[in-house]
C-alpha atoms as a PDB file:
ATOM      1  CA  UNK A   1      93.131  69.998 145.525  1.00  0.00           C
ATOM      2  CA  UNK A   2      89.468  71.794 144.868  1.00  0.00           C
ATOM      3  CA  UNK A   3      89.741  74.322 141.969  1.00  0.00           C
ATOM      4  CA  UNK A   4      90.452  77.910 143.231  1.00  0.00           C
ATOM      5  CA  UNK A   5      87.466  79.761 143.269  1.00  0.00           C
ATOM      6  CA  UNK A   6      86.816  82.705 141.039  1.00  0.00           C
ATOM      7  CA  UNK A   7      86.758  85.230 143.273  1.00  0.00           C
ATOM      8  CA  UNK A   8      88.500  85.152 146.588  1.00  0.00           C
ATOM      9  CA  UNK A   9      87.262  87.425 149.509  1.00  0.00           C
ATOM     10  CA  UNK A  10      89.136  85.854 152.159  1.00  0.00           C
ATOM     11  CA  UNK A  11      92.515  87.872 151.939  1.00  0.00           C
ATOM     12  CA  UNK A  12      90.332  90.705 152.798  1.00  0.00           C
ATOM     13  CA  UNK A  13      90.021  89.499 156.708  1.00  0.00           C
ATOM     14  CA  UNK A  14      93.550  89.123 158.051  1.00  0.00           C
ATOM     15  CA  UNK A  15      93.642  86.684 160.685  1.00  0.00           C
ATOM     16  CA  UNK A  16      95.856  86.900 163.940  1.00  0.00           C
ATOM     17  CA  UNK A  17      96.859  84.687 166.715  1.00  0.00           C
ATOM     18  CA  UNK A  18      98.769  85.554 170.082  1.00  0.00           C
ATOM     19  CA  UNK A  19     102.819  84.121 170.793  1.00  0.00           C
ATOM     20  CA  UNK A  20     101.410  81.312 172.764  1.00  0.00           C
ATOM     21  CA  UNK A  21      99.532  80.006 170.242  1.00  0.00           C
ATOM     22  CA  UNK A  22     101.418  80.089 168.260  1.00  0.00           C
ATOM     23  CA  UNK A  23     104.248  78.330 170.303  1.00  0.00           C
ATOM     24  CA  UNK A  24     101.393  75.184 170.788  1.00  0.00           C
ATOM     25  CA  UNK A  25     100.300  74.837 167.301  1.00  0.00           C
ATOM     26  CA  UNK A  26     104.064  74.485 165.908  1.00  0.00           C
ATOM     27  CA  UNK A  27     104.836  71.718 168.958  1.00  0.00           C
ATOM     28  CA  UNK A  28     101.361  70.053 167.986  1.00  0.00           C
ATOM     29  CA  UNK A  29     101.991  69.915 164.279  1.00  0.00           C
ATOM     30  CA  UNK A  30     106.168  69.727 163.714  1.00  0.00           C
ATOM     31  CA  UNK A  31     106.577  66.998 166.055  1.00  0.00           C
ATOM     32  CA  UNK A  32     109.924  65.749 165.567  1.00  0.00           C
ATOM     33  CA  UNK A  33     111.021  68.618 163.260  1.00  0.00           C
ATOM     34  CA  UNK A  34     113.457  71.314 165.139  1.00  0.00           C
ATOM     35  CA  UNK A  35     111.452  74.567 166.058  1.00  0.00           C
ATOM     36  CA  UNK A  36     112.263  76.998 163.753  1.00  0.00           C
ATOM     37  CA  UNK A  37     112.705  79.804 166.343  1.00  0.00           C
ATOM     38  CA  UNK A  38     114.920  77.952 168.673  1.00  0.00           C
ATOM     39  CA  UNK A  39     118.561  79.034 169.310  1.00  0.00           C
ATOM     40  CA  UNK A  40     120.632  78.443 166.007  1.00  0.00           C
ATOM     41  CA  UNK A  41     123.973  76.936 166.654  1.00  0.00           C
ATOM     42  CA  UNK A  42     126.784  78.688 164.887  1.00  0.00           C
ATOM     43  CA  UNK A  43     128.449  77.169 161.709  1.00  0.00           C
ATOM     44  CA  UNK A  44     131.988  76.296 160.833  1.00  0.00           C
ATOM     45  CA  UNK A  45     133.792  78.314 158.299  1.00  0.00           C
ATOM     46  CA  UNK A  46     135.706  75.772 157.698  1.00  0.00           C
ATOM     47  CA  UNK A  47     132.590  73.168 156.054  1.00  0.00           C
ATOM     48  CA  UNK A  48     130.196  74.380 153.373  1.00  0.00           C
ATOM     49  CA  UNK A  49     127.392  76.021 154.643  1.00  0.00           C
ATOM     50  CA  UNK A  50     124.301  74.221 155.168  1.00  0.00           C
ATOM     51  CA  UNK A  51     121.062  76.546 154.407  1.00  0.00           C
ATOM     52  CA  UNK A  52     119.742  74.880 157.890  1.00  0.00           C
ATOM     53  CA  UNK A  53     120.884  77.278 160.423  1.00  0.00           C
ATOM     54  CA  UNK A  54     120.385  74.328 162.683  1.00  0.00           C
ATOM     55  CA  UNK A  55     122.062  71.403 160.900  1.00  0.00           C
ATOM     56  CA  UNK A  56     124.621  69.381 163.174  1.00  0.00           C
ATOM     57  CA  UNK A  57     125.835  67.323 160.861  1.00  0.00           C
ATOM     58  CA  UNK A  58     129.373  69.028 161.519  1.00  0.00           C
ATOM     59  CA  UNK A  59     132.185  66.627 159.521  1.00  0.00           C
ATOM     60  CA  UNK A  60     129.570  64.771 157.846  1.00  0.00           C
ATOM     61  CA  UNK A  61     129.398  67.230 155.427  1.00  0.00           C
ATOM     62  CA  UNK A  62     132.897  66.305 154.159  1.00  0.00           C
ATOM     63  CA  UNK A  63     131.287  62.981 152.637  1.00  0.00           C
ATOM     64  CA  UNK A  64     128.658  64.396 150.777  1.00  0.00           C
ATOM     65  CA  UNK A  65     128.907  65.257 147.016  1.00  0.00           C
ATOM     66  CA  UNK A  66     125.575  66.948 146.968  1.00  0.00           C
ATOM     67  CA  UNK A  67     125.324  70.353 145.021  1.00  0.00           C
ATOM     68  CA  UNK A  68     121.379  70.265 144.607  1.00  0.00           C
ATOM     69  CA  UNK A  69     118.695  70.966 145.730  1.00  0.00           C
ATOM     70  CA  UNK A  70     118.962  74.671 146.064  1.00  0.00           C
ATOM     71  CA  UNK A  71     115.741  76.871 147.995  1.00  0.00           C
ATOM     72  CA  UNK A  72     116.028  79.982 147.684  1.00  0.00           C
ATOM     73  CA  UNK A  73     119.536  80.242 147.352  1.00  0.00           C
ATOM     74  CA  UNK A  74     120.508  77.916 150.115  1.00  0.00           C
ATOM     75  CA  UNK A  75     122.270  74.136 149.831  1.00  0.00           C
ATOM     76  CA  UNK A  76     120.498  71.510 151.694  1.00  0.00           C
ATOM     77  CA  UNK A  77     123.648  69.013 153.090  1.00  0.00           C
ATOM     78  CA  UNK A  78     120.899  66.061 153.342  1.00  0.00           C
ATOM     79  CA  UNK A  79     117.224  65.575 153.354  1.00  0.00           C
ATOM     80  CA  UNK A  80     115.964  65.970 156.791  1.00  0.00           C
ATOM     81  CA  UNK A  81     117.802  69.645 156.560  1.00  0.00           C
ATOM     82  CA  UNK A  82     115.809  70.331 153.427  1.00  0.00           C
ATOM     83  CA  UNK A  83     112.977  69.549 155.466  1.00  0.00           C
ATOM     84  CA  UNK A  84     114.365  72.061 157.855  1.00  0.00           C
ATOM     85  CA  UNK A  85     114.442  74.761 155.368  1.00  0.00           C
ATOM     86  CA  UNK A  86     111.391  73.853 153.794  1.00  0.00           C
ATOM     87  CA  UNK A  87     109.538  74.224 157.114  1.00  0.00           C
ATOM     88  CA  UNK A  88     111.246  77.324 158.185  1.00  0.00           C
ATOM     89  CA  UNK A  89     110.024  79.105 154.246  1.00  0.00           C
ATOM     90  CA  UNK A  90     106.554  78.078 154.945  1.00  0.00           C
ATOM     91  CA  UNK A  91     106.522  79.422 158.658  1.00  0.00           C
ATOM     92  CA  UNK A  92     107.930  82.955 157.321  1.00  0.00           C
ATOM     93  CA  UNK A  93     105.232  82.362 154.480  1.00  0.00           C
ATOM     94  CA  UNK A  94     102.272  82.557 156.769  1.00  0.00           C
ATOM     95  CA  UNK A  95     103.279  85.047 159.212  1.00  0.00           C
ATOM     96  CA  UNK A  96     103.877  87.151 156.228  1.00  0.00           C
ATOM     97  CA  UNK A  97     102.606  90.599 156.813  1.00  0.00           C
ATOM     98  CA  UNK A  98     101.292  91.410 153.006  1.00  0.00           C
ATOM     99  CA  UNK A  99     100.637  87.789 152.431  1.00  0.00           C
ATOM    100  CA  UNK A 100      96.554  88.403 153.781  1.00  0.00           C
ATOM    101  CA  UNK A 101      96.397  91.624 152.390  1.00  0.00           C
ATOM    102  CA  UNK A 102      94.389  94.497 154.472  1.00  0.00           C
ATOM    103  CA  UNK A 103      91.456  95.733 153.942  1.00  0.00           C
ATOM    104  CA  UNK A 104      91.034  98.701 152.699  1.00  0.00           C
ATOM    105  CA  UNK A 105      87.634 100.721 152.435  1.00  0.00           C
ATOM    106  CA  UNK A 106      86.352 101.835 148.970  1.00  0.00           C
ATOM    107  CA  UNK A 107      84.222 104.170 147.800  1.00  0.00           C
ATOM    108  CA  UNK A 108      81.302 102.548 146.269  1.00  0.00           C
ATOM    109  CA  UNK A 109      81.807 102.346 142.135  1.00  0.00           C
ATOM    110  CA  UNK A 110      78.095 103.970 141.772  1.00  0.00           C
ATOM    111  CA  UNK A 111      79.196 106.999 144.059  1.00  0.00           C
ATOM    112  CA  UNK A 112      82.598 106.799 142.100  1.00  0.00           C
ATOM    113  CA  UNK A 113      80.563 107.189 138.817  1.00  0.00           C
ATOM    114  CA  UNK A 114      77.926 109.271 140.093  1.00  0.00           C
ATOM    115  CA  UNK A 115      80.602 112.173 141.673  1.00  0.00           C
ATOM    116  CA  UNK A 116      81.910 112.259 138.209  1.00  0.00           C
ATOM    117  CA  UNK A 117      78.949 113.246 136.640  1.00  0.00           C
ATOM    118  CA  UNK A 118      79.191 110.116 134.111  1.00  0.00           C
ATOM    119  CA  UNK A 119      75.470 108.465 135.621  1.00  0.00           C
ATOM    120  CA  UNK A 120      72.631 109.975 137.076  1.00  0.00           C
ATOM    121  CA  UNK A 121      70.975 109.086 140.832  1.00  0.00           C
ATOM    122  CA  UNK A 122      67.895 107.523 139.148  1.00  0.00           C
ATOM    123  CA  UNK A 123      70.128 105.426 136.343  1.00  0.00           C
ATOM    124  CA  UNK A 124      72.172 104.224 139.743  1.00  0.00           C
ATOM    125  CA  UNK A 125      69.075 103.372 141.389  1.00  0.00           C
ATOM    126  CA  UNK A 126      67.537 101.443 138.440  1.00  0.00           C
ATOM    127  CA  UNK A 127      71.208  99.443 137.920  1.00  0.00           C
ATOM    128  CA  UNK A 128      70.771  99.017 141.382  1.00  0.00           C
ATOM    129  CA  UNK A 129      67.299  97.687 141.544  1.00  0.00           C
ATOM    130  CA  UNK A 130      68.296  95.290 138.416  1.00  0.00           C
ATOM    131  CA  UNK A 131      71.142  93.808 140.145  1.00  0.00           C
ATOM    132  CA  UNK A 132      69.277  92.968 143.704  1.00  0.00           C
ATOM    133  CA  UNK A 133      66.588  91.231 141.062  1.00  0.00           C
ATOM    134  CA  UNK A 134      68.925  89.132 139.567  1.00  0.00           C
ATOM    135  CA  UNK A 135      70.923  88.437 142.706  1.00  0.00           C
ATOM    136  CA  UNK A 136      74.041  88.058 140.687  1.00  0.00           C
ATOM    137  CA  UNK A 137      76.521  90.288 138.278  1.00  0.00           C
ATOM    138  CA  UNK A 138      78.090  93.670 139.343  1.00  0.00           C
ATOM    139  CA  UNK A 139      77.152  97.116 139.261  1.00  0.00           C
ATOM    140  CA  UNK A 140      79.155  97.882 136.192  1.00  0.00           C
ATOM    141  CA  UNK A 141      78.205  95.124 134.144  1.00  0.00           C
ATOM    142  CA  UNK A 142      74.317  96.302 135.111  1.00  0.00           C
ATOM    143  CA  UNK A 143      75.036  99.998 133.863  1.00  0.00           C
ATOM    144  CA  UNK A 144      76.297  98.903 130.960  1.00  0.00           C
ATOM    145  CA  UNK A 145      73.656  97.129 130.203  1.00  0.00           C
ATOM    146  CA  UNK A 146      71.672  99.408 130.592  1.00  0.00           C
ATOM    147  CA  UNK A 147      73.607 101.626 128.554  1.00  0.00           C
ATOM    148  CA  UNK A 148      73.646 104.227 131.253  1.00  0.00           C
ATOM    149  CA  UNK A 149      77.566 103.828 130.907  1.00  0.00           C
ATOM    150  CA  UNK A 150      80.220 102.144 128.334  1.00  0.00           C
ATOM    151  CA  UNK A 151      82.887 100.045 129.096  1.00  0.00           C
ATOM    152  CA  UNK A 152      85.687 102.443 129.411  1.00  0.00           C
ATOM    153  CA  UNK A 153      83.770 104.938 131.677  1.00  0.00           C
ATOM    154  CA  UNK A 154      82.978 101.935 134.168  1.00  0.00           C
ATOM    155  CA  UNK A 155      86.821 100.863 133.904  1.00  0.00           C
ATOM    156  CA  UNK A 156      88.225 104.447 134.456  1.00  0.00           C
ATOM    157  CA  UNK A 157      86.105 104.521 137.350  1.00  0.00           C
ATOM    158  CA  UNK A 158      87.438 101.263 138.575  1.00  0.00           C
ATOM    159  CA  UNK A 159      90.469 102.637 138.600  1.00  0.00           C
ATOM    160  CA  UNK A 160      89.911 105.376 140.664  1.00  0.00           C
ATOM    161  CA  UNK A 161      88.508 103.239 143.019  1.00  0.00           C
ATOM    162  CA  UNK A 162      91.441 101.252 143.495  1.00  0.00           C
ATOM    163  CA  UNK A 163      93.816 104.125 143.112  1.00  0.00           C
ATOM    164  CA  UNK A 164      95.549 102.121 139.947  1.00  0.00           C
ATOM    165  CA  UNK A 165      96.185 103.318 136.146  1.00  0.00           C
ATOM    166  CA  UNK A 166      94.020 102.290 133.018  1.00  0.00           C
ATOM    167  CA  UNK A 167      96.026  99.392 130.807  1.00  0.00           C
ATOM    168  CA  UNK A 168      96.975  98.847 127.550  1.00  0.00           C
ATOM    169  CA  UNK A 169      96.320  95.351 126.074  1.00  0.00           C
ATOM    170  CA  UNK A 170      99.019  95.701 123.323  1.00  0.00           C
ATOM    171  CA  UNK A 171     101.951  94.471 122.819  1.00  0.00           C
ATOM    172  CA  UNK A 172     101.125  91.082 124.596  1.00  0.00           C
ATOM    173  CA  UNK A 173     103.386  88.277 124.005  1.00  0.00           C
ATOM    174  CA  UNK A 174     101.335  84.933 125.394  1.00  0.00           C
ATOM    175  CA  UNK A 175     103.841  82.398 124.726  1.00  0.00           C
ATOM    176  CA  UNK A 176     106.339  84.520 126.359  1.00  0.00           C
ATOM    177  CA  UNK A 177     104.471  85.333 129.382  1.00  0.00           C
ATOM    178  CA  UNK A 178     103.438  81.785 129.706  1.00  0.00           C
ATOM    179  CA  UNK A 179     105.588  81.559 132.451  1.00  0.00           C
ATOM    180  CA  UNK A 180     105.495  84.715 134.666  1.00  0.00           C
ATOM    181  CA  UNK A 181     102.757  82.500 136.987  1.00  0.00           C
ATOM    182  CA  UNK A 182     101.119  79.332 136.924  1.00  0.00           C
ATOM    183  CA  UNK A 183      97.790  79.189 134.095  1.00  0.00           C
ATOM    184  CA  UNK A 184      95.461  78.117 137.492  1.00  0.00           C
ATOM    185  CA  UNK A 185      96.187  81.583 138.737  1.00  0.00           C
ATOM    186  CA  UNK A 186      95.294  83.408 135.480  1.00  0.00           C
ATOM    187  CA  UNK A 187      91.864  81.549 135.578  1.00  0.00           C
ATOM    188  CA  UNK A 188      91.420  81.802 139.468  1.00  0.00           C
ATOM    189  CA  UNK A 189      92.733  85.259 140.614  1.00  0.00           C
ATOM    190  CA  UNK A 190      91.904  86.742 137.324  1.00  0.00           C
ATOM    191  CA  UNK A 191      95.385  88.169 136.027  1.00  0.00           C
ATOM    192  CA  UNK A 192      96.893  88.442 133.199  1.00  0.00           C
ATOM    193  CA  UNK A 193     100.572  89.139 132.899  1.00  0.00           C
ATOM    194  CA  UNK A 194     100.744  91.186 129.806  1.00  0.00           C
ATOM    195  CA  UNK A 195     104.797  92.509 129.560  1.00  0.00           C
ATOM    196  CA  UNK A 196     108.131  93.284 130.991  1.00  0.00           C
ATOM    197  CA  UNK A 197     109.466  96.533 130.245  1.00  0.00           C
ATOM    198  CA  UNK A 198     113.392  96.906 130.781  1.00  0.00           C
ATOM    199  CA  UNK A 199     113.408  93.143 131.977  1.00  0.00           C
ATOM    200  CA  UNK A 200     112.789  94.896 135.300  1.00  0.00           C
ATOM    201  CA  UNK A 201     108.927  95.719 135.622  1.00  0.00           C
ATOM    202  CA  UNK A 202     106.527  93.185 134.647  1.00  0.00           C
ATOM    203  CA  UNK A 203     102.862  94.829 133.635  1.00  0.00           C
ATOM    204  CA  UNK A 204      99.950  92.588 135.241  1.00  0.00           C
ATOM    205  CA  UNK A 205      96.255  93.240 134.076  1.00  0.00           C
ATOM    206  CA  UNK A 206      92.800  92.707 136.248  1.00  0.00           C
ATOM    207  CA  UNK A 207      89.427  92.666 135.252  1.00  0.00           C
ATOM    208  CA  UNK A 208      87.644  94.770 137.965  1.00  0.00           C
ATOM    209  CA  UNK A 209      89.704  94.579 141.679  1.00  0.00           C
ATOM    210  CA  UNK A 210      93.203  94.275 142.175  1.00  0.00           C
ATOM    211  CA  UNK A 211      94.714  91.334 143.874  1.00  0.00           C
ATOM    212  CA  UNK A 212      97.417  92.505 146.350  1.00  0.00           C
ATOM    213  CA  UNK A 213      98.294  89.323 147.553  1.00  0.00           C
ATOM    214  CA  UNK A 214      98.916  87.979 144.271  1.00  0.00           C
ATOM    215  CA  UNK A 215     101.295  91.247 143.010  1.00  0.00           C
ATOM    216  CA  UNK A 216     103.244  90.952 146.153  1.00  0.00           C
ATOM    217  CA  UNK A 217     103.684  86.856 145.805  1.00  0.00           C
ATOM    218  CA  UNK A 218     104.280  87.009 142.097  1.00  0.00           C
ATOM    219  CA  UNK A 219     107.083  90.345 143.311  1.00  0.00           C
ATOM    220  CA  UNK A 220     108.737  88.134 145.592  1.00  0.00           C
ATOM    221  CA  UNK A 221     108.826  84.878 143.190  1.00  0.00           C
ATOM    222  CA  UNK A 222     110.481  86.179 139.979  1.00  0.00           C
ATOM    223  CA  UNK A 223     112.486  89.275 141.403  1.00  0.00           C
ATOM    224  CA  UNK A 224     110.359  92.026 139.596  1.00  0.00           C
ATOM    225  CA  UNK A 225     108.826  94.806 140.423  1.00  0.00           C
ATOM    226  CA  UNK A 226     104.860  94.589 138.959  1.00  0.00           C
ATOM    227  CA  UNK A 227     102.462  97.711 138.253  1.00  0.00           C
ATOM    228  CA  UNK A 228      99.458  96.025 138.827  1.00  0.00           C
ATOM    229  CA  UNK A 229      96.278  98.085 136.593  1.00  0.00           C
ATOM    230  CA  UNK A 230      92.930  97.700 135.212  1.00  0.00           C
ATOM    231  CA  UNK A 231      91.861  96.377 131.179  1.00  0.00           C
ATOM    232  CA  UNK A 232      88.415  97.198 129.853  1.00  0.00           C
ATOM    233  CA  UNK A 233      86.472  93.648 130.482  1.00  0.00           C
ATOM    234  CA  UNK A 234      86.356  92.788 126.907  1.00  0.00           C
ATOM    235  CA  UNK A 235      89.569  92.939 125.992  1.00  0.00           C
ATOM    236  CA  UNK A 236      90.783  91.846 129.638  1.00  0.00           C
ATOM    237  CA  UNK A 237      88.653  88.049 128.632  1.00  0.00           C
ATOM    238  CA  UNK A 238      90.202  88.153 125.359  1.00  0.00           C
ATOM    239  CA  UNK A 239      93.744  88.206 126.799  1.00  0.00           C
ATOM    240  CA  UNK A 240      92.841  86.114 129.218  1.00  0.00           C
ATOM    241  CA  UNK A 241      91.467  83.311 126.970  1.00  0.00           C
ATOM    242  CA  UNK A 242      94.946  83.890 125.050  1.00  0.00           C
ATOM    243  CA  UNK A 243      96.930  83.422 128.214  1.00  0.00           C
ATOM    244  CA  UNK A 244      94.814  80.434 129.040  1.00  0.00           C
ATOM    245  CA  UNK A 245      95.791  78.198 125.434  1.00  0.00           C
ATOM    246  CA  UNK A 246      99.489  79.065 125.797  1.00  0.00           C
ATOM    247  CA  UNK A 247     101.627  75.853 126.745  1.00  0.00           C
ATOM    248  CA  UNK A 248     102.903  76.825 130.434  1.00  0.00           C
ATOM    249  CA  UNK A 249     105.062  75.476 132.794  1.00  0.00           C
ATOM    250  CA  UNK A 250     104.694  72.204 134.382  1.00  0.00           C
ATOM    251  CA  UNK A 251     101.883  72.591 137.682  1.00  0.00           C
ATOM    252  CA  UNK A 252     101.135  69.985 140.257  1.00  0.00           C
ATOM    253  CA  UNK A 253      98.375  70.268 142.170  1.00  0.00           C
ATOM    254  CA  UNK A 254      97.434  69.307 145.995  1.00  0.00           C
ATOM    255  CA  UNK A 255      95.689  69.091 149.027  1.00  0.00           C
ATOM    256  CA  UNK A 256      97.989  68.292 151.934  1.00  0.00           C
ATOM    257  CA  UNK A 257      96.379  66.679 154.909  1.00  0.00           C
ATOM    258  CA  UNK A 258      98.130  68.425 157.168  1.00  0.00           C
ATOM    259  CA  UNK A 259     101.787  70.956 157.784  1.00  0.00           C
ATOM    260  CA  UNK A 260     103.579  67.698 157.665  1.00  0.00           C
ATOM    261  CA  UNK A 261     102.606  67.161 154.655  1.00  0.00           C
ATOM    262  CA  UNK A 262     102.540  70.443 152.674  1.00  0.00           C
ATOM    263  CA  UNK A 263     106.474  70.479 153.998  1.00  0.00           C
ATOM    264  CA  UNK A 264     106.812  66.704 153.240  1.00  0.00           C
ATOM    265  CA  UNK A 265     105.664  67.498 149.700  1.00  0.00           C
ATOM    266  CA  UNK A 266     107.763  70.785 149.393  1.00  0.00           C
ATOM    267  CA  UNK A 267     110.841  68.344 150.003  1.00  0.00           C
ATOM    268  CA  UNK A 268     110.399  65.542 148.341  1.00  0.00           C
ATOM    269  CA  UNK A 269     109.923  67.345 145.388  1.00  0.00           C
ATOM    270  CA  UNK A 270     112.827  69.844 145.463  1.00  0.00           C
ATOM    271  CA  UNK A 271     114.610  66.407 146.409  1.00  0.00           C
ATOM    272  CA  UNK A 272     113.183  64.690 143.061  1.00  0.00           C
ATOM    273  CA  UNK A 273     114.063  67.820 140.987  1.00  0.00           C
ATOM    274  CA  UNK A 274     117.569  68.760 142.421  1.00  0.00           C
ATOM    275  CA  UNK A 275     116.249  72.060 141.781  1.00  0.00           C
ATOM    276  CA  UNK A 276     119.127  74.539 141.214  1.00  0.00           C
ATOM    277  CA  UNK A 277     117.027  77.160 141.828  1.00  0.00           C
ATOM    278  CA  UNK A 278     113.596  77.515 143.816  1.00  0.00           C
ATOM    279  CA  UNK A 279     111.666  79.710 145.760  1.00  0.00           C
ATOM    280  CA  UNK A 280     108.221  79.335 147.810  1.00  0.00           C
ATOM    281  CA  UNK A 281     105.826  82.123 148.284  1.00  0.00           C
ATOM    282  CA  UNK A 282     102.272  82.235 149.906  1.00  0.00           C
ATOM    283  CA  UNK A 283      99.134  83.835 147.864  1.00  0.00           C
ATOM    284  CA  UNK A 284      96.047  83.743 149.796  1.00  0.00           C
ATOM    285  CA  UNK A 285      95.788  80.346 151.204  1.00  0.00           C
ATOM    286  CA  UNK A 286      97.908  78.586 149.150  1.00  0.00           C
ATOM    287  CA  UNK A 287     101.839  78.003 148.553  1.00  0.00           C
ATOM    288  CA  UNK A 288     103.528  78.223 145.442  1.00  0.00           C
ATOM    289  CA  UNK A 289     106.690  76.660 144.980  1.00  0.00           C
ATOM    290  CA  UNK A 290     108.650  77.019 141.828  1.00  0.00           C
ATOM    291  CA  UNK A 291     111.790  74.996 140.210  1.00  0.00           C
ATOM    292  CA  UNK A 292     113.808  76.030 138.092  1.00  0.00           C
ATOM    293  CA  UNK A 293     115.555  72.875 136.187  1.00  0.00           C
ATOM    294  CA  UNK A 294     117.844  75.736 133.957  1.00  0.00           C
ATOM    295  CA  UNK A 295     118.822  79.005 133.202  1.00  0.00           C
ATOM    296  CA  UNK A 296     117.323  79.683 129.632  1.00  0.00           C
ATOM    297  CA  UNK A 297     115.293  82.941 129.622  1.00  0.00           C
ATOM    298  CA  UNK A 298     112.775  84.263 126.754  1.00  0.00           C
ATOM    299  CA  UNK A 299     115.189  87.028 125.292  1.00  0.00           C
ATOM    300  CA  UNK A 300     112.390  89.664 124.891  1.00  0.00           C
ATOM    301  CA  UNK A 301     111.061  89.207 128.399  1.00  0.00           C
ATOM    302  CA  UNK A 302     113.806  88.050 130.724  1.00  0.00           C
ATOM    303  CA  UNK A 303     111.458  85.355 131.947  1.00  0.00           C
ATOM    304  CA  UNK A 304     111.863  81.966 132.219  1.00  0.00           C
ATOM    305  CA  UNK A 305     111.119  79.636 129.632  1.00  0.00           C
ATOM    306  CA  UNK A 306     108.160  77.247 130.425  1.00  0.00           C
ATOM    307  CA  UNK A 307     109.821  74.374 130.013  1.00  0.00           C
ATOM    308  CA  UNK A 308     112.546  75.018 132.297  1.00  0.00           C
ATOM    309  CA  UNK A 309     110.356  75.937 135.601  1.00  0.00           C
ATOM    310  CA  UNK A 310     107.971  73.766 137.553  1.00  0.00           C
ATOM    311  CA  UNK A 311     105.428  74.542 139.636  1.00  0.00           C
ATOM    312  CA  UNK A 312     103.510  72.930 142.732  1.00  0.00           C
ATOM    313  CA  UNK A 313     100.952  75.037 144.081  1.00  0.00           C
ATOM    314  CA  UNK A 314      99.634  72.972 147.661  1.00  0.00           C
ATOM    315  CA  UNK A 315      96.308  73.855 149.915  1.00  0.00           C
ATOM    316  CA  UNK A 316      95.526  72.443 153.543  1.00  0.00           C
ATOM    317  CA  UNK A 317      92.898  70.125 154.324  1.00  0.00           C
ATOM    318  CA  UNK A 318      93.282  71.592 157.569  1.00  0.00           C
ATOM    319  CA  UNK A 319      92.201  74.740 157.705  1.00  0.00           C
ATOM    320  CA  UNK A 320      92.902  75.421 161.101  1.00  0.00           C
ATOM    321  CA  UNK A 321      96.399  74.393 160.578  1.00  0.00           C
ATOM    322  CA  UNK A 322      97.112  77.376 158.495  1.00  0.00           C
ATOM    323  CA  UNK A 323      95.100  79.454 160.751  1.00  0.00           C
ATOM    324  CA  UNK A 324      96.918  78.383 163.749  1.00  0.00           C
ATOM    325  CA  UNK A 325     100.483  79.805 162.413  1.00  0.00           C
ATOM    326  CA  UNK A 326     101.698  83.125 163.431  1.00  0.00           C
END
């Protein structure tokens, strides 16, 4: 799979597709998989219940000692209805309204800065001027520079700009928070996951711009809410670095050729595990699936251990795959 970049623009354009579509692209790519939004066939009360709303395996299910794998709280009777399921998280997964994120218009951080009387128009226009010279680093990093500004002004005003509070570094806990996301995430998306408070909101620090996509994802994976905020750059790399040399869970990595694939992977893996517990989310375009192999939680946090979760985070070759689901 090619290393995330550093800076994703993409969930800024939401992409949309009509019914029709839609309808072709999963008959195209599913082939002999069931169509997730066909008719589903009630279940008997009297057989356990099969997380495939459209498994017909009826009395079958009377032979089968299975108890794992587990997605997302649902028992898979057999392999091809893990598929099932599988296919059916990653369909709900990219027609997920939050998973693109919208765009939403800022005020320009020089305007930002300037309004609050903390730079002048002709320091703007010479941080400006520097940074369409250079052709690379932003505006903040240029008035700093400059020393038309220090560090915390420039973050305060990124905050306003993205309507989110100011950070504290400390207390930070790296080996604990190891495992509130994968390490690739910390290093690509630029988040750090700094603390839980009450084992029931989990503090996430960004560097400059806050990653929607990635709160809501991370939300949805571990069950907690997250107040997403700002850290002064400094001490956001420091942390980061931290978070970066802490031993964290388990991550495979790859590039499915196509749907198939990606939901070929999915399974086989959850099938490998017998994941007891497991859940698949969407951040950008990627999916995230997590295992968890046990129960054991960091007593301070509430988190998982590392060593009892592993990931697979899993890209398309095929871009117009992704871009073809509703």
């Amino acid at each position: 799979m090619p290393v995330l970049t550093k800076r994703l623009r993409d969930w800024e354009n939401p992409r949309s597709i009509t019914a029709e579509a839609a309808a072709e692209a999963r008959a195209a790519v599913y082939g002999g998989l069931s169509d997730p939004l066909s008719p589903i066939k009630p279940a008997s009360a009297l057989l356990p219940q099969c997380g495939n709303a459209r498994c017909r395996s009826g009395w079958m299910k009377l032979w089968r000692s299975r108890q794992s794998p587990v997605l997302e709280g649902k028992w898979a009777c057999s392999q091809a209805c893990m598929q099932e399921m599988v296919l059916a998280a990653i369909l709900r997964e990219a027609g997920e309204p939050g998973s693109q994120g919208m765009h939403q218009h800022r005020v320009p951080l020089g305007l930002v800065m300037l309004s609050r009387g903390v730079i002048t128009q002709e320091q703007l226009r010479c941080a400006l001027d520097a940074q369409r010279k250079a052709g690379t680093g932003r505006l903040g990093e240029w008035l700093i520079r400059q020393k038309a500004a220090d560090e915390e002004q420039v973050t305060r005003a990124l905050s306003a700009q993205w309507n989110c509070p100011v950070l504290l570094g400390a207390p930070h806990d790296p080996v604990a928070m190891a495992a509130a996301f994968p390490r690739l995430f910390v290093d690509s998306f630029g988040a750090v996951p700094l603390r839980v408070a009450g084992r029931q909101l989990l503090y996430v620090a960004f560097e400059d711009r806050i990653d929607r996509c990635l709160v809501l994802a991370v939300e949805r994976m571990l069950g907690l809410k997250v107040e997403a905020g700002l850290l002064n750059g400094s001490e956001f790399r420091h942390l980061q670095r931290q978070m970066l040399r802490a031993v964290s869970p388990i991550i495979r990595l790859l590039e499915a050729a196509n749907m198939r694939g990606l939901v070929h992977a999915f399974a086989a893996m959850l099938e490998e595990r017998k994941a007891v517990r497991s859940q698949i989310v969407r951040i950008h375009d990627y999916f995230w699936l997590r295992i968890w192999r046990g129960a054991a939680v960091d007593s301070t946090s509430g988190l998982p251990v590392a060593g009892e979760v592993e990931d697979m985070v899993c890209s398309l070759a095929e871009r117009d795959a992704l871009q073809a689901l509703p």
